[in-house]
N, C-alpha and C. Protein backbone atom coordinates (compact mmCIF):
# COMPACT_ATOMS: atom_id res chain seq x y z
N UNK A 1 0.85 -1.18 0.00
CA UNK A 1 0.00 0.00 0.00
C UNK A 1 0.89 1.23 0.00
N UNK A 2 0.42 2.15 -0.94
CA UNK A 2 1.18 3.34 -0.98
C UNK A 2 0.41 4.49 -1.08
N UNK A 3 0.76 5.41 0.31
CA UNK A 3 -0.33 6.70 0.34
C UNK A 3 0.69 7.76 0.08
N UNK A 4 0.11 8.52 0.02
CA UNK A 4 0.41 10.19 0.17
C UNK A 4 -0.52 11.01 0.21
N UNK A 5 -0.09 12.06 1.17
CA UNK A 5 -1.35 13.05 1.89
C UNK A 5 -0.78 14.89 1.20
N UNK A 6 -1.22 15.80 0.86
CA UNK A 6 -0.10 17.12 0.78
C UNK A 6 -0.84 18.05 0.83
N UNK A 7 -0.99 19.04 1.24
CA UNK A 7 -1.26 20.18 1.34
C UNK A 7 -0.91 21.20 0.69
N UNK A 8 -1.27 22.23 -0.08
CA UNK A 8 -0.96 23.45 -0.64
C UNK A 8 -1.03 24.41 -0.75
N UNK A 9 -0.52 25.67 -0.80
CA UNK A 9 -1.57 27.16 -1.08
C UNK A 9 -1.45 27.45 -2.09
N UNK A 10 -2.30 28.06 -2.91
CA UNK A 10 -1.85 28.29 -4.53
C UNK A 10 -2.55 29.35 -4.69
N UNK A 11 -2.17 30.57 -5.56
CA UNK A 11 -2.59 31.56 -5.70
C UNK A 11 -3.78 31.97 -6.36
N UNK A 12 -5.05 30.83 -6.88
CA UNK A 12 -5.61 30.75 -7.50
C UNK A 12 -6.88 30.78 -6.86
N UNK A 13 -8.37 30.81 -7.45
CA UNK A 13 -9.29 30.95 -6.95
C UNK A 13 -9.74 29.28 -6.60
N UNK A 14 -10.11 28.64 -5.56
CA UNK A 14 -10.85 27.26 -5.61
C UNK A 14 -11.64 26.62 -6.40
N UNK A 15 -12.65 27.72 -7.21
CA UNK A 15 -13.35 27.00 -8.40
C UNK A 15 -12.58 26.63 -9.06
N UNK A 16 -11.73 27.70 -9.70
CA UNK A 16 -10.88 27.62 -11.06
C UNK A 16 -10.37 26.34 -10.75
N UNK A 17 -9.42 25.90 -9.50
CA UNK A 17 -8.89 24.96 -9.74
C UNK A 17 -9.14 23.41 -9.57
N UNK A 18 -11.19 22.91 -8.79
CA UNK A 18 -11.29 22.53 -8.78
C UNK A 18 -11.96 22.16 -10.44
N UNK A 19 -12.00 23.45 -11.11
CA UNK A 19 -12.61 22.81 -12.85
C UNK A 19 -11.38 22.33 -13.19
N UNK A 20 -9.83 23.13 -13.39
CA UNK A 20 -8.96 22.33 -13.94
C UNK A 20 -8.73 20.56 -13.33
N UNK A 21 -9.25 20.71 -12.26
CA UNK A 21 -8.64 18.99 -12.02
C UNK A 21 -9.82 18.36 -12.61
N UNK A 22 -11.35 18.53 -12.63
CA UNK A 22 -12.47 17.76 -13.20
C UNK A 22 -12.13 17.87 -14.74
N UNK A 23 -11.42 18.48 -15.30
CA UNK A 23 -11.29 18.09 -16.59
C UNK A 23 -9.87 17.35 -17.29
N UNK A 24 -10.36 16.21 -16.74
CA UNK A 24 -10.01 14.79 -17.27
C UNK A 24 -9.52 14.75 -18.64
N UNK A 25 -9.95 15.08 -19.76
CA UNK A 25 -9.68 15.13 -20.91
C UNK A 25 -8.49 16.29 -21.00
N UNK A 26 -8.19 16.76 -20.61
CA UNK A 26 -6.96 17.77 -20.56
C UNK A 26 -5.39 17.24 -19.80
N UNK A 27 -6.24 16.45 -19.13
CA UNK A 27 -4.81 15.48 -18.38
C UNK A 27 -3.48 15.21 -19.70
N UNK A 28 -3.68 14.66 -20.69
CA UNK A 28 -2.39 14.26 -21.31
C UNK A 28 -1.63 15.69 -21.59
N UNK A 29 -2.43 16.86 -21.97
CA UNK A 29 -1.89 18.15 -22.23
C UNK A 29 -0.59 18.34 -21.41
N UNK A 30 -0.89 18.32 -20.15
CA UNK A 30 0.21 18.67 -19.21
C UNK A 30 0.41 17.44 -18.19
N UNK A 31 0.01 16.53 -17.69
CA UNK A 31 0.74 15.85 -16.53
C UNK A 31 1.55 15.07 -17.27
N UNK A 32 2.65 14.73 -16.47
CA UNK A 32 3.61 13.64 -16.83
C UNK A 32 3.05 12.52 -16.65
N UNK A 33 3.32 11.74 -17.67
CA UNK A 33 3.07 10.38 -17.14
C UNK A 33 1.77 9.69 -18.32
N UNK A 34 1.01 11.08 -18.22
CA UNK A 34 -0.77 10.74 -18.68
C UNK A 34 0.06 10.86 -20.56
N UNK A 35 -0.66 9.72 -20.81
CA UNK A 35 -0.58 9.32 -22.51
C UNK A 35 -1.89 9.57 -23.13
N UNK A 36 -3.14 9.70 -22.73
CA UNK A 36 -4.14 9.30 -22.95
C UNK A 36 -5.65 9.62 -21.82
N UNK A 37 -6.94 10.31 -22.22
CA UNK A 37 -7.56 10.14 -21.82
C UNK A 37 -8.79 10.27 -22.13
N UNK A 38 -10.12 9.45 -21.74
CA UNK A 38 -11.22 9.07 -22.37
C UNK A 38 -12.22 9.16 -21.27
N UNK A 39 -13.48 9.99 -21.65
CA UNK A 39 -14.43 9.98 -20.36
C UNK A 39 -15.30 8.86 -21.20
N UNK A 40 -15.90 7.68 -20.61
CA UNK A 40 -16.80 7.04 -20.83
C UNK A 40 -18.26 7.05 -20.79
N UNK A 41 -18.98 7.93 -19.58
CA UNK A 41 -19.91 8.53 -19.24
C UNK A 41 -19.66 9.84 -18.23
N UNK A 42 -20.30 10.63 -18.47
CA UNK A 42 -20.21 11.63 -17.12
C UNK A 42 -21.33 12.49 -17.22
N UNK A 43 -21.83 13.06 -16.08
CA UNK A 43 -22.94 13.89 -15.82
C UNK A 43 -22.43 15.39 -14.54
N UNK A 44 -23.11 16.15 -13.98
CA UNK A 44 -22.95 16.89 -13.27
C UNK A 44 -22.29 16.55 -11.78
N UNK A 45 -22.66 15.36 -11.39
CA UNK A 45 -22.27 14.58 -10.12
C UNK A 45 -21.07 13.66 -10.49
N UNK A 46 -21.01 12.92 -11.70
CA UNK A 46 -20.15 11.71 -11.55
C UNK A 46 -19.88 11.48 -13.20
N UNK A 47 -18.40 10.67 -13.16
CA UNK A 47 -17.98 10.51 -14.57
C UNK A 47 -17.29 9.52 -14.07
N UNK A 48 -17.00 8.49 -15.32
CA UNK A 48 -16.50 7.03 -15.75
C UNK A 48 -15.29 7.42 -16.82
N UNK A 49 -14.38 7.33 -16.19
CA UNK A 49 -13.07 7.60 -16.92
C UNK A 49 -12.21 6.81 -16.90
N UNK A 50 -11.40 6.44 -18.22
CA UNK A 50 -10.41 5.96 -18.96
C UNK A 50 -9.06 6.71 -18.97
N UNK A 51 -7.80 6.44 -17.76
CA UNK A 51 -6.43 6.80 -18.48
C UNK A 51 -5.63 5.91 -18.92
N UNK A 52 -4.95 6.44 -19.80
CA UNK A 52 -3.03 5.83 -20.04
C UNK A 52 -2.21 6.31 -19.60
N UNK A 53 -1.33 5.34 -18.38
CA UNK A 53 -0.50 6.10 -18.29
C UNK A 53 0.99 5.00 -19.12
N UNK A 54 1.92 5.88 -19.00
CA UNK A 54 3.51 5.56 -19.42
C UNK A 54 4.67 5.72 -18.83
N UNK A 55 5.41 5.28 -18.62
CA UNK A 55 6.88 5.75 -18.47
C UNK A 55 7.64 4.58 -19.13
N UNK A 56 8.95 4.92 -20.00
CA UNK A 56 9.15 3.80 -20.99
C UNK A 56 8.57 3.00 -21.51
N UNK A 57 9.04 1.70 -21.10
CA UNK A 57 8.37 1.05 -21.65
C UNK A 57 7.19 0.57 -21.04
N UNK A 58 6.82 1.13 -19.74
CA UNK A 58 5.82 0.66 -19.68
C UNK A 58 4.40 1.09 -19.88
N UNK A 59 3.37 0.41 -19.81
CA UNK A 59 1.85 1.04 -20.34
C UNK A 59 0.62 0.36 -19.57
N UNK A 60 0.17 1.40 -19.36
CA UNK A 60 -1.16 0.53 -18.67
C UNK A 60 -2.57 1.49 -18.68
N UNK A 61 -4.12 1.03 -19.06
CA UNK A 61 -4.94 1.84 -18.85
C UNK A 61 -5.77 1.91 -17.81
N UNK A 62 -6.07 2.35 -16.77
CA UNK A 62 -6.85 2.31 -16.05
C UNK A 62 -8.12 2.90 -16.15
N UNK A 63 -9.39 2.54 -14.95
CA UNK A 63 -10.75 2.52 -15.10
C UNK A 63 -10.89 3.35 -13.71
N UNK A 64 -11.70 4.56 -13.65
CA UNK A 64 -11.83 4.89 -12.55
C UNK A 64 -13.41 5.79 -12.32
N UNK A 65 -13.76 5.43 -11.26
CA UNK A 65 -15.27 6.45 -10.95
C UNK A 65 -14.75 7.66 -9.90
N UNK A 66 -15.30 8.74 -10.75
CA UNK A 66 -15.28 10.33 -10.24
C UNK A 66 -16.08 10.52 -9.82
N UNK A 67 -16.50 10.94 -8.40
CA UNK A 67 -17.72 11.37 -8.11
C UNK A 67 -16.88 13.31 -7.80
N UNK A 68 -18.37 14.18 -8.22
CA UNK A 68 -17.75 15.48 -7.76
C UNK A 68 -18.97 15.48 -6.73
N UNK A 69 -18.22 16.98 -6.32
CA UNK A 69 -19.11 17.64 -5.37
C UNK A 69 -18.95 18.67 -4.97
N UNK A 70 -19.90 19.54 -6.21
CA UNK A 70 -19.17 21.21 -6.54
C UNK A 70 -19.80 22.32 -5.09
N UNK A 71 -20.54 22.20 -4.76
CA UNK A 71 -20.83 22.70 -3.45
C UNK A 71 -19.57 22.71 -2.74
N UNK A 72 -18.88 21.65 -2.12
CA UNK A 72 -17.89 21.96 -1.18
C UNK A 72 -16.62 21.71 -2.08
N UNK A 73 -16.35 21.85 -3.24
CA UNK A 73 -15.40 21.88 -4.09
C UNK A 73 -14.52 20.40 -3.68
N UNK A 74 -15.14 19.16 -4.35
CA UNK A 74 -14.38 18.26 -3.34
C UNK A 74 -14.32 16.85 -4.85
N UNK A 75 -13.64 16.30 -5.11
CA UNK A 75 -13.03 15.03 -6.06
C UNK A 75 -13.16 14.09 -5.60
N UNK A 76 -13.67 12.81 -5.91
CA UNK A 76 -13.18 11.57 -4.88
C UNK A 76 -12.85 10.44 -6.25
N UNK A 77 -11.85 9.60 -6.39
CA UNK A 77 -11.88 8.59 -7.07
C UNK A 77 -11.66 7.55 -6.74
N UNK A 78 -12.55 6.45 -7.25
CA UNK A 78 -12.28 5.12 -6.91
C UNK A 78 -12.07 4.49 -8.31
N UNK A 79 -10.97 3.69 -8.09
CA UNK A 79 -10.52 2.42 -8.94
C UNK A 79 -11.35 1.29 -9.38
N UNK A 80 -11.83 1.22 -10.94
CA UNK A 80 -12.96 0.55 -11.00
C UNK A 80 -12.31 -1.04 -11.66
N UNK A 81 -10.98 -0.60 -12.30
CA UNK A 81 -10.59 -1.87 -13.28
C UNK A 81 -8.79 -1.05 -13.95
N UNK A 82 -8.21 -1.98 -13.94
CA UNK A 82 -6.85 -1.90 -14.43
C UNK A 82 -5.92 -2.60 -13.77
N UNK A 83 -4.42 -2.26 -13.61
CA UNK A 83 -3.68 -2.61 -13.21
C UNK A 83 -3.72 -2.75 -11.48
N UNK A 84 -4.30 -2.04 -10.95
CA UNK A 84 -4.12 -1.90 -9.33
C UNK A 84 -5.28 -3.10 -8.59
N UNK A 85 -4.73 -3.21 -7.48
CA UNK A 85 -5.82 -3.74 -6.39
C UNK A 85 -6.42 -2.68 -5.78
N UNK A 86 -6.13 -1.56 -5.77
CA UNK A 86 -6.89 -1.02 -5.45
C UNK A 86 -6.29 0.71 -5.66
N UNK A 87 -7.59 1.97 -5.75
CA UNK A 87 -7.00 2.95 -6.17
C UNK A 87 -7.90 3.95 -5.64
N UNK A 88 -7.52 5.34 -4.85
CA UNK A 88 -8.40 5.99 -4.64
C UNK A 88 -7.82 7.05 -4.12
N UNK A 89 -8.25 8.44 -4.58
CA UNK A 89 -7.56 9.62 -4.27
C UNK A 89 -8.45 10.73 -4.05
N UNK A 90 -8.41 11.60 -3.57
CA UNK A 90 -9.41 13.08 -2.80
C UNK A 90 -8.72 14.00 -2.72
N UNK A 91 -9.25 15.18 -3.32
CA UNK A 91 -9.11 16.52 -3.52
C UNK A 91 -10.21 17.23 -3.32
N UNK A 92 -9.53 18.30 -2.01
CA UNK A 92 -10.49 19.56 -1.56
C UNK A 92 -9.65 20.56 -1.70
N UNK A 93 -10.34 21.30 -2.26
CA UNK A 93 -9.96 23.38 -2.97
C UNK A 93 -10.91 23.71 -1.82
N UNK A 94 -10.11 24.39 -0.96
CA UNK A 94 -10.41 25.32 0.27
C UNK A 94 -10.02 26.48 0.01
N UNK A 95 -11.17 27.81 0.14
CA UNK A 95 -10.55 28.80 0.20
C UNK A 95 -9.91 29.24 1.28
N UNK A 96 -8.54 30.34 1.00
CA UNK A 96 -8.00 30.76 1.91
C UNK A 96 -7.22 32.01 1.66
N UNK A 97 -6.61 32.89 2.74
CA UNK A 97 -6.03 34.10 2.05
C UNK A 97 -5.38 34.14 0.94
N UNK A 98 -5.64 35.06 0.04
CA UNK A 98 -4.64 34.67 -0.75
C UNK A 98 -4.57 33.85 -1.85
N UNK A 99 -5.39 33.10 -2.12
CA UNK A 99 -5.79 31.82 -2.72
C UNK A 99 -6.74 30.56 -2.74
N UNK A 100 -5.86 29.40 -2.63
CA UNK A 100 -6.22 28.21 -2.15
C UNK A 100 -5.71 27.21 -1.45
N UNK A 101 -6.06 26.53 -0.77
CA UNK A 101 -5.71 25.35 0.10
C UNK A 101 -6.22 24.43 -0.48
N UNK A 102 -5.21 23.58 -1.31
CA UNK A 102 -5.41 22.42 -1.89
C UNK A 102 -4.90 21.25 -0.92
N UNK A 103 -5.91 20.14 -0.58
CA UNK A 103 -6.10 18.71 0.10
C UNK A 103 -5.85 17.89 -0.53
N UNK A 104 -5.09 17.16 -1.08
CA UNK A 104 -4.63 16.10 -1.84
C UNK A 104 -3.83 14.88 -0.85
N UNK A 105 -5.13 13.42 -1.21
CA UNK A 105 -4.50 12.59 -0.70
C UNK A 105 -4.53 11.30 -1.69
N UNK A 106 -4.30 10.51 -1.79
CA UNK A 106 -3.82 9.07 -2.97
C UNK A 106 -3.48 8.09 -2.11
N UNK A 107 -4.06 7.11 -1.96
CA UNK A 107 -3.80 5.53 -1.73
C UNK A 107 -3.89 4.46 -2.62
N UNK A 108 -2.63 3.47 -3.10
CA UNK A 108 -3.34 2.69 -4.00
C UNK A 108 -1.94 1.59 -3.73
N UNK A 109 -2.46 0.39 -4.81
CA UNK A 109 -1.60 -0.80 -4.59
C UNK A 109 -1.46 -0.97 -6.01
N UNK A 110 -0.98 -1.42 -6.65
CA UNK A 110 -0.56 -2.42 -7.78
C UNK A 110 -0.88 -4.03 -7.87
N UNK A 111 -1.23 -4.47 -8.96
CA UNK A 111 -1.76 -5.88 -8.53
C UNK A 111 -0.17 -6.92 -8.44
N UNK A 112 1.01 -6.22 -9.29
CA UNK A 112 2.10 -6.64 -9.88
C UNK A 112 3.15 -6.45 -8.50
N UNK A 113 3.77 -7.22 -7.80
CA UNK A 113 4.64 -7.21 -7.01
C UNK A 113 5.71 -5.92 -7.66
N UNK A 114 6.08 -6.49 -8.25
CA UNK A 114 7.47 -5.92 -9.28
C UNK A 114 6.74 -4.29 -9.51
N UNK A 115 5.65 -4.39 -10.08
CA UNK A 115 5.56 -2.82 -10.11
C UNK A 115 5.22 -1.84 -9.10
N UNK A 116 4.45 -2.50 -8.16
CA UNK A 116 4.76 -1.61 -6.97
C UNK A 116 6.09 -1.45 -6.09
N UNK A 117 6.89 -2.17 -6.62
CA UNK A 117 8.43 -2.00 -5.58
C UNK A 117 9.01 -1.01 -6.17
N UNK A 118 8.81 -0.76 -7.91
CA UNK A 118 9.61 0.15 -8.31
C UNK A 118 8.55 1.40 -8.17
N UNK A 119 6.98 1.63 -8.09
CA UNK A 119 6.58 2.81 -7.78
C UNK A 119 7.33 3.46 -6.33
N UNK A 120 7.15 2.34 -5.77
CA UNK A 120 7.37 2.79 -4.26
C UNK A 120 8.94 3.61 -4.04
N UNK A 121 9.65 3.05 -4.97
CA UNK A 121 11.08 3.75 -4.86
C UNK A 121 10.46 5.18 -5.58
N UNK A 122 9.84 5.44 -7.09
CA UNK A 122 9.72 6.72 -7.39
C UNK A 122 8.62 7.78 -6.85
N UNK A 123 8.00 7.38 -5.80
CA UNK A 123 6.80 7.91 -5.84
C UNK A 123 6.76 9.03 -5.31
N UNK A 124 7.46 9.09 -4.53
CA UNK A 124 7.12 10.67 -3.68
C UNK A 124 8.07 11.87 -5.16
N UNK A 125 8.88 11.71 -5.75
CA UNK A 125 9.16 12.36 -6.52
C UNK A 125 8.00 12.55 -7.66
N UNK A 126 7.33 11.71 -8.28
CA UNK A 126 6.25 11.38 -8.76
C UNK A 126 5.34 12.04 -8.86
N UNK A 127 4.84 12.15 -7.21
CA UNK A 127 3.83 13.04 -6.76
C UNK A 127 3.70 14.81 -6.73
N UNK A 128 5.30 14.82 -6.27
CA UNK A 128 5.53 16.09 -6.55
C UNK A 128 4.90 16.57 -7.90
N UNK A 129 6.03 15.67 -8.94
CA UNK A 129 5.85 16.27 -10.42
C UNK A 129 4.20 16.25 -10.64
N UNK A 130 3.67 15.46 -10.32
CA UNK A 130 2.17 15.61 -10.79
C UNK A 130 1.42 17.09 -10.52
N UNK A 131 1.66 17.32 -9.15
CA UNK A 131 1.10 18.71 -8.27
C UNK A 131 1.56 19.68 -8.81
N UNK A 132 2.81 19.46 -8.91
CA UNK A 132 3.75 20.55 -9.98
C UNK A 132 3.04 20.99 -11.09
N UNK A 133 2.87 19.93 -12.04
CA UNK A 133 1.95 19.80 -13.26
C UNK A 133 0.92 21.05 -12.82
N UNK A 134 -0.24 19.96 -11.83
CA UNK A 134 -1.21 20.92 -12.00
C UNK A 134 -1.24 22.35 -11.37
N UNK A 135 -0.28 22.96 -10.69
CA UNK A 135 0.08 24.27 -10.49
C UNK A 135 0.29 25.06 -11.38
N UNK A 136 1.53 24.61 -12.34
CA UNK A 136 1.53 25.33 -14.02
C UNK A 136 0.68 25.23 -14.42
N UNK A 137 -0.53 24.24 -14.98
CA UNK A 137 -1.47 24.59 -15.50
C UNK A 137 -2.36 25.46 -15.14
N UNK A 138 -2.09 25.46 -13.83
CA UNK A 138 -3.53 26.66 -13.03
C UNK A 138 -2.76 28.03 -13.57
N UNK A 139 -1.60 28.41 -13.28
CA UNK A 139 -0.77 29.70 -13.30
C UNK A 139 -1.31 29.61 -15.52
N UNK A 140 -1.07 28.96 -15.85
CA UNK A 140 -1.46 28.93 -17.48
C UNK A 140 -2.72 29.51 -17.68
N UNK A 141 -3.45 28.88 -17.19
CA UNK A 141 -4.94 28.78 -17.85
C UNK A 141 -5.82 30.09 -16.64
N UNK A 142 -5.11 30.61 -15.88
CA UNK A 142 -5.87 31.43 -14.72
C UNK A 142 -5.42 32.23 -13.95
N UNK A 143 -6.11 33.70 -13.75
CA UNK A 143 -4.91 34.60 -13.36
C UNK A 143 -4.79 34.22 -11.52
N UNK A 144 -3.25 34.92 -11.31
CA UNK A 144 -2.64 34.99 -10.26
C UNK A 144 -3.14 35.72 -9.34
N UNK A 145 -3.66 35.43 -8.19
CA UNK A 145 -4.32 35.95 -7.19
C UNK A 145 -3.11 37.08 -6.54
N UNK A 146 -3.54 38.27 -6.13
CA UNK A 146 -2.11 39.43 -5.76
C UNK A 146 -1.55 39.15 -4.42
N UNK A 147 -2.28 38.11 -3.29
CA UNK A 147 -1.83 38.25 -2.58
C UNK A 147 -0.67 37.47 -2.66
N UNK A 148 0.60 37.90 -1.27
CA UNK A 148 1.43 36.77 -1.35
C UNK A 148 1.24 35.76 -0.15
N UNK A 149 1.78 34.46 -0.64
CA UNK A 149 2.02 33.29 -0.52
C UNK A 149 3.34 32.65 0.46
N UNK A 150 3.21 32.24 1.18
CA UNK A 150 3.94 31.43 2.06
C UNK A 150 5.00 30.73 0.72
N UNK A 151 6.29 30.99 1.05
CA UNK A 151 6.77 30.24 0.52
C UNK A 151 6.84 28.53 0.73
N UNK A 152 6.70 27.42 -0.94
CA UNK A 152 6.33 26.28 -0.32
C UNK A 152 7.77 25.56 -0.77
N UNK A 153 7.82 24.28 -0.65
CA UNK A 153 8.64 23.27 -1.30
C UNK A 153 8.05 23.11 -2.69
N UNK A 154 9.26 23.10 -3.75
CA UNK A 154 8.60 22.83 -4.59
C UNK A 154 8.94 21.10 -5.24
């Protein structure tokens, strides 16, 4: 089992950045990793989504259910079919001075011995780059809130 929990402030408004993470189909644009992505069904509450991800040679697509919940600006995913035993991650956009307080947490397993030993060595670097990702895209696609910001780790 491999979690990670992180916290953030980002200079951005909470809507803005809870639409950039609900749009799924924009994932290969900018995250590392994402090759590919396909919504299967989705409505106002919930979507059935298809990724690819990559690194060399490897490839795999996964199956996952999105539930939103634009009232308290909140993500939840569960792992419906792919490579993992199990998969599930949550994101809350909190407002806060200045910005946002992004909640980001991820738990998941691999069904493959071998591939979870080598996530587990890259992952916290991994994770970074992903958050990273979606920070540039927010600073891209949405203006910069004036206040300043706690300096973070990047």
């Amino acid at each position: 089992m491999t979690q990670h929990a992180e916290q953030r402030l980002v200079p951005h408004l909470p809507v803005n950045l809870y639409h950039l993470v609900s749009d799924v189909n924009a994932y290969p644009q900018f995250l590392p990793w994402c090759l590919a992505a396909r919504i299967r069904s989705q409505d106002d509450e919930k979507m059935i989504a298809d990724l690819m991800i990559g690194f060399r040679i490897y490839r795999e697509k996964f199956t996952s259910y999105v539930d939103f919940d634009p009232e308290q600006l909140k993500i939840y995913v569960q792992y419906a079919e792919g490579p993992f035993k199990y998969l599930e991650n949550q994101w809350h956009f909190k407002p806060h001075e200045g910005g946002c307080l992004i909640d980001f947490h991820v738990d998941f397993e691999f069904r493959s011995r071998f591939f979870q030993s080598v996530i587990e060595t890259l992952f916290s670097e991994a994770v970074k780059r992903m958050v990273r990702a979606f920070e540039t895209r927010a600073d891209t696609l949405y203006p910069r809130l004036g206040s300043a910001l706690p300096d973070q780790p990047k």
